[in-house]
PDB file of N, CA and C in Angstrom:
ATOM      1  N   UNK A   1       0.834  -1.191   0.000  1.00  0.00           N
ATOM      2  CA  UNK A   1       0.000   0.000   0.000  1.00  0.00           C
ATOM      3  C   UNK A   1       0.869   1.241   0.000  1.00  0.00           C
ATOM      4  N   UNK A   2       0.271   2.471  -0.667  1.00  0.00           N
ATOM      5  CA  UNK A   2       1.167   3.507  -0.470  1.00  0.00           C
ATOM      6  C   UNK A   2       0.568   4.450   0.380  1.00  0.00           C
ATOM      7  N   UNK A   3       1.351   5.582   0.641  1.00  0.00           N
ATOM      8  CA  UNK A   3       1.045   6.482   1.264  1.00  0.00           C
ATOM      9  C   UNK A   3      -0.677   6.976   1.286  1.00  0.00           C
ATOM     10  N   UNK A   4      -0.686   7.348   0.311  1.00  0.00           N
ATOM     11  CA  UNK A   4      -2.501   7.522  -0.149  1.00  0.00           C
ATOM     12  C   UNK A   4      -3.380   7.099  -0.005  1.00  0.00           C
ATOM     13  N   UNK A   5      -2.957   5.638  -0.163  1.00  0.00           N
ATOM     14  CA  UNK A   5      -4.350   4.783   0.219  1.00  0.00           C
ATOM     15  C   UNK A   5      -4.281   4.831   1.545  1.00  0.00           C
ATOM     16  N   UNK A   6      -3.091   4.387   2.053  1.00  0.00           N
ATOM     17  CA  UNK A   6      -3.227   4.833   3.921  1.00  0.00           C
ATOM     18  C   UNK A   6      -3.990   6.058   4.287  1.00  0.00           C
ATOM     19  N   UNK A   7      -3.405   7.126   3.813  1.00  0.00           N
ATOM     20  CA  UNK A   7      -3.915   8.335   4.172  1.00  0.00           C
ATOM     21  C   UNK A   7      -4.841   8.935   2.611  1.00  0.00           C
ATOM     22  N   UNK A   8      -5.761   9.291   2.782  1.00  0.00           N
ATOM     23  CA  UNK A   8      -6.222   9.618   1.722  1.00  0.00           C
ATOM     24  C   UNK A   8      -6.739  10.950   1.977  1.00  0.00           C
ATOM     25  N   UNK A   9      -6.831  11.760   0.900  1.00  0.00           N
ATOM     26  CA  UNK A   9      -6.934  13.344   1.424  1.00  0.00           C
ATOM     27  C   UNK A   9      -8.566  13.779   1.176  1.00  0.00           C
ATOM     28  N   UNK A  10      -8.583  14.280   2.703  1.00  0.00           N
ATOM     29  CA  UNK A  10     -10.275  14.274   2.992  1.00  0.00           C
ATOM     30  C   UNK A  10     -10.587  15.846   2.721  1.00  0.00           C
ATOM     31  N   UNK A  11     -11.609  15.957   2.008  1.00  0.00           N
ATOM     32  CA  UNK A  11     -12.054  17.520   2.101  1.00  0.00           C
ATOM     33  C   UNK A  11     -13.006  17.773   3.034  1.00  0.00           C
ATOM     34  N   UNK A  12     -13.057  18.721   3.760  1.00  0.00           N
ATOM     35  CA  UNK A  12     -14.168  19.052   4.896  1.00  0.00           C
ATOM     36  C   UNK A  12     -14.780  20.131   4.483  1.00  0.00           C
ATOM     37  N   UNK A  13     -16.274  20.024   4.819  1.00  0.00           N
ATOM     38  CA  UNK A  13     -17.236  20.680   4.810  1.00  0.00           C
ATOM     39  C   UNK A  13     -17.933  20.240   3.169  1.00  0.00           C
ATOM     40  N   UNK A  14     -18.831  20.815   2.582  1.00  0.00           N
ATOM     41  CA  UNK A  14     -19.346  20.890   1.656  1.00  0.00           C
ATOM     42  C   UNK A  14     -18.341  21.448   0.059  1.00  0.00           C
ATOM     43  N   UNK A  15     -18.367  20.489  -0.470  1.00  0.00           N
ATOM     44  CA  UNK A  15     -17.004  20.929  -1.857  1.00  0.00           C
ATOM     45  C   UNK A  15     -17.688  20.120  -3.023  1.00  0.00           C
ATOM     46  N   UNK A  16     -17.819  20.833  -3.772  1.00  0.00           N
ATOM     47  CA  UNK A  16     -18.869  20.757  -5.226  1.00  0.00           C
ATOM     48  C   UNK A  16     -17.733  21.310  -6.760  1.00  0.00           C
ATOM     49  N   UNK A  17     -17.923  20.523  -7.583  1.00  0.00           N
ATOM     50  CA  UNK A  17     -17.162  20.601  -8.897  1.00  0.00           C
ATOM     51  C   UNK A  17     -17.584  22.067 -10.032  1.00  0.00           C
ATOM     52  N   UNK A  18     -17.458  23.043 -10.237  1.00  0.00           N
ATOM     53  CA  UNK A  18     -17.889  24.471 -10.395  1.00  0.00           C
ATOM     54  C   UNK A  18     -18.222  23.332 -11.931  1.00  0.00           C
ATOM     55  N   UNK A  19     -19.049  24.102 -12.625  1.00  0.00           N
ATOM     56  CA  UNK A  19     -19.571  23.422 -13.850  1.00  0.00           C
ATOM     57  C   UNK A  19     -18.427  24.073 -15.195  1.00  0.00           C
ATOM     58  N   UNK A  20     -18.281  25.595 -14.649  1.00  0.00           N
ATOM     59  CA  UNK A  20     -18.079  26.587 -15.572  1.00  0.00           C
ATOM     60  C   UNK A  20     -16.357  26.585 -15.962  1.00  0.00           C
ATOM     61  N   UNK A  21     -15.457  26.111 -14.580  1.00  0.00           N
ATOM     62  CA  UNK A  21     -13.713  26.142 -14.540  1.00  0.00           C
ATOM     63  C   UNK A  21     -13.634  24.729 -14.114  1.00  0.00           C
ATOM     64  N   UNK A  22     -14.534  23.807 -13.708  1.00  0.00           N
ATOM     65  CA  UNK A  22     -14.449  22.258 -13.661  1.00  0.00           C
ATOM     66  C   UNK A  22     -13.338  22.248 -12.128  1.00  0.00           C
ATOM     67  N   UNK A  23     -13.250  23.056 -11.251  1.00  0.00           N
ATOM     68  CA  UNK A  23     -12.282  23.298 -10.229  1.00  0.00           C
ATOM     69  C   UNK A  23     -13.213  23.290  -9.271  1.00  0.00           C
ATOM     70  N   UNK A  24     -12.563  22.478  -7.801  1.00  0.00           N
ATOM     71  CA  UNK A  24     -13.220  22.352  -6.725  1.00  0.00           C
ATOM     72  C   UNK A  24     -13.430  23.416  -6.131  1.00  0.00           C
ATOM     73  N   UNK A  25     -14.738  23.750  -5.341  1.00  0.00           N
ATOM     74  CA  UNK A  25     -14.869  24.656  -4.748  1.00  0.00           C
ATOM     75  C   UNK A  25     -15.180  24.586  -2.822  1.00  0.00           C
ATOM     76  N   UNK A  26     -14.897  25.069  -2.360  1.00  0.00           N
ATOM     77  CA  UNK A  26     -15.883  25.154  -0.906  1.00  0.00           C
ATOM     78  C   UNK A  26     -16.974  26.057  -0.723  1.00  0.00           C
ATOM     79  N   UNK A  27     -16.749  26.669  -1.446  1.00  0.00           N
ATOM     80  CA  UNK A  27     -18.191  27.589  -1.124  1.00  0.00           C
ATOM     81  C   UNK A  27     -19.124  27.088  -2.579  1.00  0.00           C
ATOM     82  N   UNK A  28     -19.749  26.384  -3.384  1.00  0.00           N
ATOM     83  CA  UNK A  28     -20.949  25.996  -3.812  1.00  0.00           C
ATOM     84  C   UNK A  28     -22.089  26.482  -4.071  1.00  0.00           C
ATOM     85  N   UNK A  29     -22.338  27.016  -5.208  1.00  0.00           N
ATOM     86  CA  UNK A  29     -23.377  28.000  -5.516  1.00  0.00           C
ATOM     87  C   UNK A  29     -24.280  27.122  -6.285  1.00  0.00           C
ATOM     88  N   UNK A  30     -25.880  26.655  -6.105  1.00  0.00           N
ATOM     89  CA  UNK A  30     -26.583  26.014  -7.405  1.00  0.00           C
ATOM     90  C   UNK A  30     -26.917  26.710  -8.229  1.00  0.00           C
ATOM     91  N   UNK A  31     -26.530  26.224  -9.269  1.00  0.00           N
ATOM     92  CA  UNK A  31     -26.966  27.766 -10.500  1.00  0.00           C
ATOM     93  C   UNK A  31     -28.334  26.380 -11.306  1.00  0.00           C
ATOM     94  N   UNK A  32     -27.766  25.275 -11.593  1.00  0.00           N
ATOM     95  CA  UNK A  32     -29.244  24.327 -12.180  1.00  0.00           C
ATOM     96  C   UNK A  32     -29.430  23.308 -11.686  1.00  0.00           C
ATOM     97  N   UNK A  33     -30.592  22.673 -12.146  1.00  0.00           N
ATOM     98  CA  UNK A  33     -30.816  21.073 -11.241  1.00  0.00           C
ATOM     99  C   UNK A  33     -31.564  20.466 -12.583  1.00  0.00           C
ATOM    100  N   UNK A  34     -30.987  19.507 -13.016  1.00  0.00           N
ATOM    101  CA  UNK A  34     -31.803  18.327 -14.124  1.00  0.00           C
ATOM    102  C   UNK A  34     -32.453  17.414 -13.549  1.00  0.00           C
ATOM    103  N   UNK A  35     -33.472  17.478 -14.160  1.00  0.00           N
ATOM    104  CA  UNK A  35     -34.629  16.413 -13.786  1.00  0.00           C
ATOM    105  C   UNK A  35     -34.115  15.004 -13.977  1.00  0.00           C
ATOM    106  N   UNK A  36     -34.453  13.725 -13.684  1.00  0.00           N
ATOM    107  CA  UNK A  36     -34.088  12.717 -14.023  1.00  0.00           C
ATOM    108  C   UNK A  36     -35.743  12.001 -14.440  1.00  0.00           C
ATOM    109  N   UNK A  37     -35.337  11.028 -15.494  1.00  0.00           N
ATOM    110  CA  UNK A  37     -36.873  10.275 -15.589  1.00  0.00           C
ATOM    111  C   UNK A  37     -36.820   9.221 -14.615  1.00  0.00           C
ATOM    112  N   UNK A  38     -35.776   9.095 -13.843  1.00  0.00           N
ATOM    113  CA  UNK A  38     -35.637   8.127 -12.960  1.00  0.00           C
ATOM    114  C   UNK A  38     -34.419   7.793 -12.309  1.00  0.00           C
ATOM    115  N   UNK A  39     -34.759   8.241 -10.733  1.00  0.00           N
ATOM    116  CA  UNK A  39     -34.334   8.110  -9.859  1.00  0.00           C
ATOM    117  C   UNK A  39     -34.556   9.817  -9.217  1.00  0.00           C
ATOM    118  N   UNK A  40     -33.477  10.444  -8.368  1.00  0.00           N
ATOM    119  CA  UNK A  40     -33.693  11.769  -8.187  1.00  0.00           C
ATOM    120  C   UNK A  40     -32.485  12.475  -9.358  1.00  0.00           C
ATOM    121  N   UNK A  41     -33.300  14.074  -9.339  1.00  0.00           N
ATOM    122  CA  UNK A  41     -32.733  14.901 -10.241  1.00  0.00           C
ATOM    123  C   UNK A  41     -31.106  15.295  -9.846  1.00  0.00           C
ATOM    124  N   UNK A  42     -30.424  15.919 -10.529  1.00  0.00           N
ATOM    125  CA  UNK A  42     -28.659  16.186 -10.261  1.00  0.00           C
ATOM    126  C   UNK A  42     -28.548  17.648 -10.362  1.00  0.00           C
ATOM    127  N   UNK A  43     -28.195  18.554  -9.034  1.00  0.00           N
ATOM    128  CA  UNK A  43     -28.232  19.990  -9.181  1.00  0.00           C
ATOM    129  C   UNK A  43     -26.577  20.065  -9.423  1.00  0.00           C
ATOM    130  N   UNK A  44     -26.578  20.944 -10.479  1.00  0.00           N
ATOM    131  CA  UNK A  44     -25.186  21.323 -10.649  1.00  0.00           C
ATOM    132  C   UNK A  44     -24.451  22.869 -10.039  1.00  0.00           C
ATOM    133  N   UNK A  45     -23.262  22.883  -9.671  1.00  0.00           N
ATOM    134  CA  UNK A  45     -22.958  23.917  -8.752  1.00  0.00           C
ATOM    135  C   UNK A  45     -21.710  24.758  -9.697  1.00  0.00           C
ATOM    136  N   UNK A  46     -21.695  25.936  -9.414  1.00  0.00           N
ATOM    137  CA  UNK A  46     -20.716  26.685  -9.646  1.00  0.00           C
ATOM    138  C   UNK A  46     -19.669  27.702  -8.797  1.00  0.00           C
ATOM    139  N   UNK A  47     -19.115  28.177  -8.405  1.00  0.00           N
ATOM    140  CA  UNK A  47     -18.241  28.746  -7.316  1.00  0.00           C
ATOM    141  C   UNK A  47     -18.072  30.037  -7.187  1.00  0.00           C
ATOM    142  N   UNK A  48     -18.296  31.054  -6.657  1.00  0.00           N
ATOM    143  CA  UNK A  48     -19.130  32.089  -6.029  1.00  0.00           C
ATOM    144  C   UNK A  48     -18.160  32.590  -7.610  1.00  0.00           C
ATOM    145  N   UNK A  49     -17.380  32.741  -8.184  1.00  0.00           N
ATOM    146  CA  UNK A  49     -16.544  33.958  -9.383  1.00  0.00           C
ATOM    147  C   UNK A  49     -17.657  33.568 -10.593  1.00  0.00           C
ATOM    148  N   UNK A  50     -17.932  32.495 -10.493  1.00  0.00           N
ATOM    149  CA  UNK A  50     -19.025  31.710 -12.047  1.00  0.00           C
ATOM    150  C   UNK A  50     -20.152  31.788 -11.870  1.00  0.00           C
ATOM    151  N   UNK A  51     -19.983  31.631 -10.286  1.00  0.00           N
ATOM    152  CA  UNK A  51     -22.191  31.816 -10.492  1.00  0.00           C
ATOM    153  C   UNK A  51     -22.666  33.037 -10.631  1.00  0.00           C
ATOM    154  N   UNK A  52     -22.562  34.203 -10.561  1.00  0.00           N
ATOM    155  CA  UNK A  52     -22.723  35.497 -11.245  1.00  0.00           C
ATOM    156  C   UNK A  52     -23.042  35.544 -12.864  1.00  0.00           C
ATOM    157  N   UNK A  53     -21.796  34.883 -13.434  1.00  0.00           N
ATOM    158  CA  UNK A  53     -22.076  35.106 -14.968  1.00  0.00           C
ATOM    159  C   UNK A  53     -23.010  34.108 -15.442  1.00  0.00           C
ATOM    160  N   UNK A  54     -23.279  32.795 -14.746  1.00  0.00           N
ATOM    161  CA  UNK A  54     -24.226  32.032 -14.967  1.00  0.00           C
ATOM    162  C   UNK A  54     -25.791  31.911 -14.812  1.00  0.00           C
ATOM    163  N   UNK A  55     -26.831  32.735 -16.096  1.00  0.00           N
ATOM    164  CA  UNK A  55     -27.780  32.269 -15.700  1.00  0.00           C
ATOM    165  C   UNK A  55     -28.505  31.724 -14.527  1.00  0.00           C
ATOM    166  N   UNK A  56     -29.281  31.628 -13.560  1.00  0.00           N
ATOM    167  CA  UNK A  56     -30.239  30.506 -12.842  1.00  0.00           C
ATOM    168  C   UNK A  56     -31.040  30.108 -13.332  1.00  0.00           C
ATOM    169  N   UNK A  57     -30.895  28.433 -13.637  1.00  0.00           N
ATOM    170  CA  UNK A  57     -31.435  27.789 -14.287  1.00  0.00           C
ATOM    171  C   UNK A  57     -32.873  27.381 -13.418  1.00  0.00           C
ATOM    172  N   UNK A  58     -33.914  26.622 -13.378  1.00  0.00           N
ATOM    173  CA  UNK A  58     -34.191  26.091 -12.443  1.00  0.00           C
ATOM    174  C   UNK A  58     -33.771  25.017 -11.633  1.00  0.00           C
ATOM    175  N   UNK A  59     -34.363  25.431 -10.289  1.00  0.00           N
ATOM    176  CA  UNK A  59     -34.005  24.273  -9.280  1.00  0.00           C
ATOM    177  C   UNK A  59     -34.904  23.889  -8.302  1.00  0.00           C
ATOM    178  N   UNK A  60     -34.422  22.879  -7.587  1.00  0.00           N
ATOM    179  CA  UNK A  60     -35.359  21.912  -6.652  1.00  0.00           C
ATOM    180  C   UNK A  60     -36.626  22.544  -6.667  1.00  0.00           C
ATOM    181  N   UNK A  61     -37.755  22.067  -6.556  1.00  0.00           N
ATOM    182  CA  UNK A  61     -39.248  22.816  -6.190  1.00  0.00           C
ATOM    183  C   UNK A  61     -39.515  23.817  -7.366  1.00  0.00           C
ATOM    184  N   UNK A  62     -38.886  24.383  -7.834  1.00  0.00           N
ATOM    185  CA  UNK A  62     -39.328  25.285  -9.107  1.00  0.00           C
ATOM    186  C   UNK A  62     -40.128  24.870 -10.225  1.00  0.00           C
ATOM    187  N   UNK A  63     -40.091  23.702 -10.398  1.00  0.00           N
ATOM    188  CA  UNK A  63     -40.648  22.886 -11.863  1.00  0.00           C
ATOM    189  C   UNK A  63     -41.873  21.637 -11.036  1.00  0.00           C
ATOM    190  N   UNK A  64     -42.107  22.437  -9.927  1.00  0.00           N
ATOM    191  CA  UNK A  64     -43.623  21.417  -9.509  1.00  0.00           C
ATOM    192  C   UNK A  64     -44.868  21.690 -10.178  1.00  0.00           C
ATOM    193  N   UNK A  65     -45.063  20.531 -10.579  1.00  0.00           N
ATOM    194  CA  UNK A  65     -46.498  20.635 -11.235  1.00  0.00           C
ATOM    195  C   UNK A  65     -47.314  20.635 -10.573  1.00  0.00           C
ATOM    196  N   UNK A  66     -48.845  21.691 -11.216  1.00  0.00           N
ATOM    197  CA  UNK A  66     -49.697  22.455 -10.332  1.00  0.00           C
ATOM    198  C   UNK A  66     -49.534  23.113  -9.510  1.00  0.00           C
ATOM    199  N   UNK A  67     -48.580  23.769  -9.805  1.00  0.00           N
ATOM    200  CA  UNK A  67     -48.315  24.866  -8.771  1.00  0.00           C
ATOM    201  C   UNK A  67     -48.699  26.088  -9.734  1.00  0.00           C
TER     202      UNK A  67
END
């Protein structure tokens, strides 16, 4: 085994993949959320410099029908 797998490097707190620079973030902004025909939907995140220039797409609860 090497070093890594022994120790493997943990991120703490909440860390989401920015959609827009593909770079980890800690702070996590939802800019959209895709529906799925099955299973639950996938909200995608961007990182406080991208989510500004990004549209808000819809998300969670926004696309309920009969509402």
């Amino acid at each position: 085994m090497t070093a890594e797998e022994l120790f493997p490097t943990v991120l703490a707190g909440r860390v989401a993949l920015c959609v827009q620079c593909h770079t980890l973030t800690n702070a996590p902004v939802a800019v959209r959320w895709i529906q799925s025909n099955s299973g639950p939907g996938t909200t995608l995140y961007a990182c406080p410099d991208h989510a500004a220039e990004l549209a808000p797409g819809p998300l969670p609860g926004e696309l309920e029908r009969g509402a």
